[in-house]
C-alpha atoms as a PDB file:
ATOM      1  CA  UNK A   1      -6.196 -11.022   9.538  1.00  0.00           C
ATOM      2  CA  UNK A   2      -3.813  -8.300   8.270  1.00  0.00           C
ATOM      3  CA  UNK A   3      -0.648  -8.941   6.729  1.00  0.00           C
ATOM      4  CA  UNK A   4       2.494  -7.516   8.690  1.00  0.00           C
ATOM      5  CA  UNK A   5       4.544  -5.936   6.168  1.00  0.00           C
ATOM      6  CA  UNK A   6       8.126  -4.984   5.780  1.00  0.00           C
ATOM      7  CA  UNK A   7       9.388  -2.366   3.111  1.00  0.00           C
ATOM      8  CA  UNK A   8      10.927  -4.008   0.281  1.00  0.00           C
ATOM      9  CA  UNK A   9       7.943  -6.160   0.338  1.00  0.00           C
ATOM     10  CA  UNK A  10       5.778  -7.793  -2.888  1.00  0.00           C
ATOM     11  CA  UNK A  11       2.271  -6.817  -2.119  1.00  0.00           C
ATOM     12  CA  UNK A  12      -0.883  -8.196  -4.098  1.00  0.00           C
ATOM     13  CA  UNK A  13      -3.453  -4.936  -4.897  1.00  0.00           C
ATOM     14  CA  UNK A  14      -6.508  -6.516  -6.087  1.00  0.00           C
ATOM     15  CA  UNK A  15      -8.851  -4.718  -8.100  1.00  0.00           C
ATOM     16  CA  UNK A  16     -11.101  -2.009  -6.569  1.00  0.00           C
ATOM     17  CA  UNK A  17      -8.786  -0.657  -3.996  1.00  0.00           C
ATOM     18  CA  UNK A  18      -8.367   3.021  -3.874  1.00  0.00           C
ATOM     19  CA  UNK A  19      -4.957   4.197  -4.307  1.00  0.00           C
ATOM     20  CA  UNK A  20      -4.345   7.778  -2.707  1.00  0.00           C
ATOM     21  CA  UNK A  21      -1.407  10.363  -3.653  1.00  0.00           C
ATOM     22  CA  UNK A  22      -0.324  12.684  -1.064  1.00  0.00           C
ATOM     23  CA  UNK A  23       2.546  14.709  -0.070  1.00  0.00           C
ATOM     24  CA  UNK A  24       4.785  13.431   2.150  1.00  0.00           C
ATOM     25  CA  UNK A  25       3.733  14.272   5.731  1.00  0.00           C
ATOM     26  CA  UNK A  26       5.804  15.156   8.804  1.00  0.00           C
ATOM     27  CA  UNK A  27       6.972  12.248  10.838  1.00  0.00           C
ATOM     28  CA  UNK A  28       4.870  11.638  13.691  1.00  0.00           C
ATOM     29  CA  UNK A  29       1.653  13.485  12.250  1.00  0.00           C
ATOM     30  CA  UNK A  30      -1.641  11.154  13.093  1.00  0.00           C
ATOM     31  CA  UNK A  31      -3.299  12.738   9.868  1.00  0.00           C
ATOM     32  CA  UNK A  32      -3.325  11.789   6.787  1.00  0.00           C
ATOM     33  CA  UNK A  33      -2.670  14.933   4.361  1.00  0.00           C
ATOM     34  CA  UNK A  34      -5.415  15.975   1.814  1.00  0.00           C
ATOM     35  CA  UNK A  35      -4.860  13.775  -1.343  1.00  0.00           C
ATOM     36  CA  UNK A  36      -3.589  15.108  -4.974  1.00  0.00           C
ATOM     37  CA  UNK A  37      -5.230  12.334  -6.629  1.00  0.00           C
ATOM     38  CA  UNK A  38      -7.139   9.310  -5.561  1.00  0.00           C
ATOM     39  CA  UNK A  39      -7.260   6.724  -8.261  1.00  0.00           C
ATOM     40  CA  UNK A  40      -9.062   2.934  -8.059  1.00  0.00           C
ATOM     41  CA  UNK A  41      -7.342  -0.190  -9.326  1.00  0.00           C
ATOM     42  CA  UNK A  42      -9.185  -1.517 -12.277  1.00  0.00           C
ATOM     43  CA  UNK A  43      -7.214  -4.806 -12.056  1.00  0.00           C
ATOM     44  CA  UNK A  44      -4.762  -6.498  -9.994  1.00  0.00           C
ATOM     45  CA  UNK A  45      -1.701  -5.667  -9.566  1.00  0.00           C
ATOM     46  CA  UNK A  46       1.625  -5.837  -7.634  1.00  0.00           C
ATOM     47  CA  UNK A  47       2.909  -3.343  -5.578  1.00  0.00           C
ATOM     48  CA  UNK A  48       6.289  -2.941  -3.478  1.00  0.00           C
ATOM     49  CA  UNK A  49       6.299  -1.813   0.354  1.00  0.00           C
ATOM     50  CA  UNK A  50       8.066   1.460   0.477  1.00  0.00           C
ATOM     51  CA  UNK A  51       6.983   2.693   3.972  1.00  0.00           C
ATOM     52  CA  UNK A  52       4.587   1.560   7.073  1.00  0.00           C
ATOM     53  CA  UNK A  53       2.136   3.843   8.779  1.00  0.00           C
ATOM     54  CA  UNK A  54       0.792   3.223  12.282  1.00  0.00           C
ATOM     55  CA  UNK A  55      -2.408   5.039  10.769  1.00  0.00           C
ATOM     56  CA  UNK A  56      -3.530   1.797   8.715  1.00  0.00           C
ATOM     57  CA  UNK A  57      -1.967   2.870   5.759  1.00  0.00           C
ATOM     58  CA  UNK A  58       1.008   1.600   3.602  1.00  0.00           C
ATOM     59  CA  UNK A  59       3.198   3.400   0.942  1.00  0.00           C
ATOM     60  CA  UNK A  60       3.479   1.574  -1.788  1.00  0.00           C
ATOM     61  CA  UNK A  61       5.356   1.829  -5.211  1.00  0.00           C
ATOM     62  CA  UNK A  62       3.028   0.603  -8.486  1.00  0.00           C
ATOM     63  CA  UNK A  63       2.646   1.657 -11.698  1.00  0.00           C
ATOM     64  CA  UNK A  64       5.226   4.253 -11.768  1.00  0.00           C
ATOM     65  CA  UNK A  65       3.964   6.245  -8.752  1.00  0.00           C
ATOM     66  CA  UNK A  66       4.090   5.651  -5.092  1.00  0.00           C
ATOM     67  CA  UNK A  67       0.690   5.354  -3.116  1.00  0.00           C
ATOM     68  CA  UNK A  68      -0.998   4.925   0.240  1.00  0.00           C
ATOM     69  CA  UNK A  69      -3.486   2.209   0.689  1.00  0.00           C
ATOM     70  CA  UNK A  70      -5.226   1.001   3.497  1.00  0.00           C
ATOM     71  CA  UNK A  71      -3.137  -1.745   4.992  1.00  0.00           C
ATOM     72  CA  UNK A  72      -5.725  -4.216   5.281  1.00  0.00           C
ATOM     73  CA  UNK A  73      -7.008  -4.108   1.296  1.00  0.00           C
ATOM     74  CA  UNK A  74      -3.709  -5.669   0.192  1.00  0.00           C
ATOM     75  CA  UNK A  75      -1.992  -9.142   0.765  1.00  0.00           C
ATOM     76  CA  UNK A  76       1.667  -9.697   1.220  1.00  0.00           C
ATOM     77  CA  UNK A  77       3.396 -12.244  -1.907  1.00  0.00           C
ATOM     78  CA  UNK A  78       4.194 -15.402  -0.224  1.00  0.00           C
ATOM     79  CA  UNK A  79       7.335 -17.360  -1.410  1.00  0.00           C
ATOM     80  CA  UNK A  80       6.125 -20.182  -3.390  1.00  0.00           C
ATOM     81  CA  UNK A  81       7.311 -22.526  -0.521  1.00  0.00           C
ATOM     82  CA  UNK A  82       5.468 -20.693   1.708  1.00  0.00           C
ATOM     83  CA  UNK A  83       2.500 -21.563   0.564  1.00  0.00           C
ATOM     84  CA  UNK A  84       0.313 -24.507   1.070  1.00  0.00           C
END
């Protein structure tokens, strides 16, 4: 089941998920614009919700640069109370 996520949120990236880098595309455009650079996590790592797309992608901010990822490769940070 996929995550809903919020910007601002702590998202898990776990190893193996392709990270794309794209321009910014015009608001309301159903494509996604040809990538810059396409990179692959080699471990996990956290990431920070900077934007939603209704595409199935999320804009995330990690390692220094800020990345779309298919929404349902990543897993929201649970408060530790939160969890079970």
């Amino acid at each position: 089941m996929k995550d809903a996520y919020n910007i601002g949120d702590l998202v898990h990236i776990p190893q193996s998920v392709v990270l794309i880098d794209h321009p910014p595309g015009e608001v309301g455009d159903p494509q996604l614009c040809i990538p810059l650079r396409i990179e692959e996590t080699t471990a996990p790592t956290v990431g920070i919700v900077t934007k939603i797309s209704p595409r199935g992608y999320v804009r995330v901010y990690c390692e220094g640069n800020t990345w779309s990822v298919k929404d349902d490769t990543i897993y929201t940070l649970k408060k530790r109370e939160d969890r079970d």
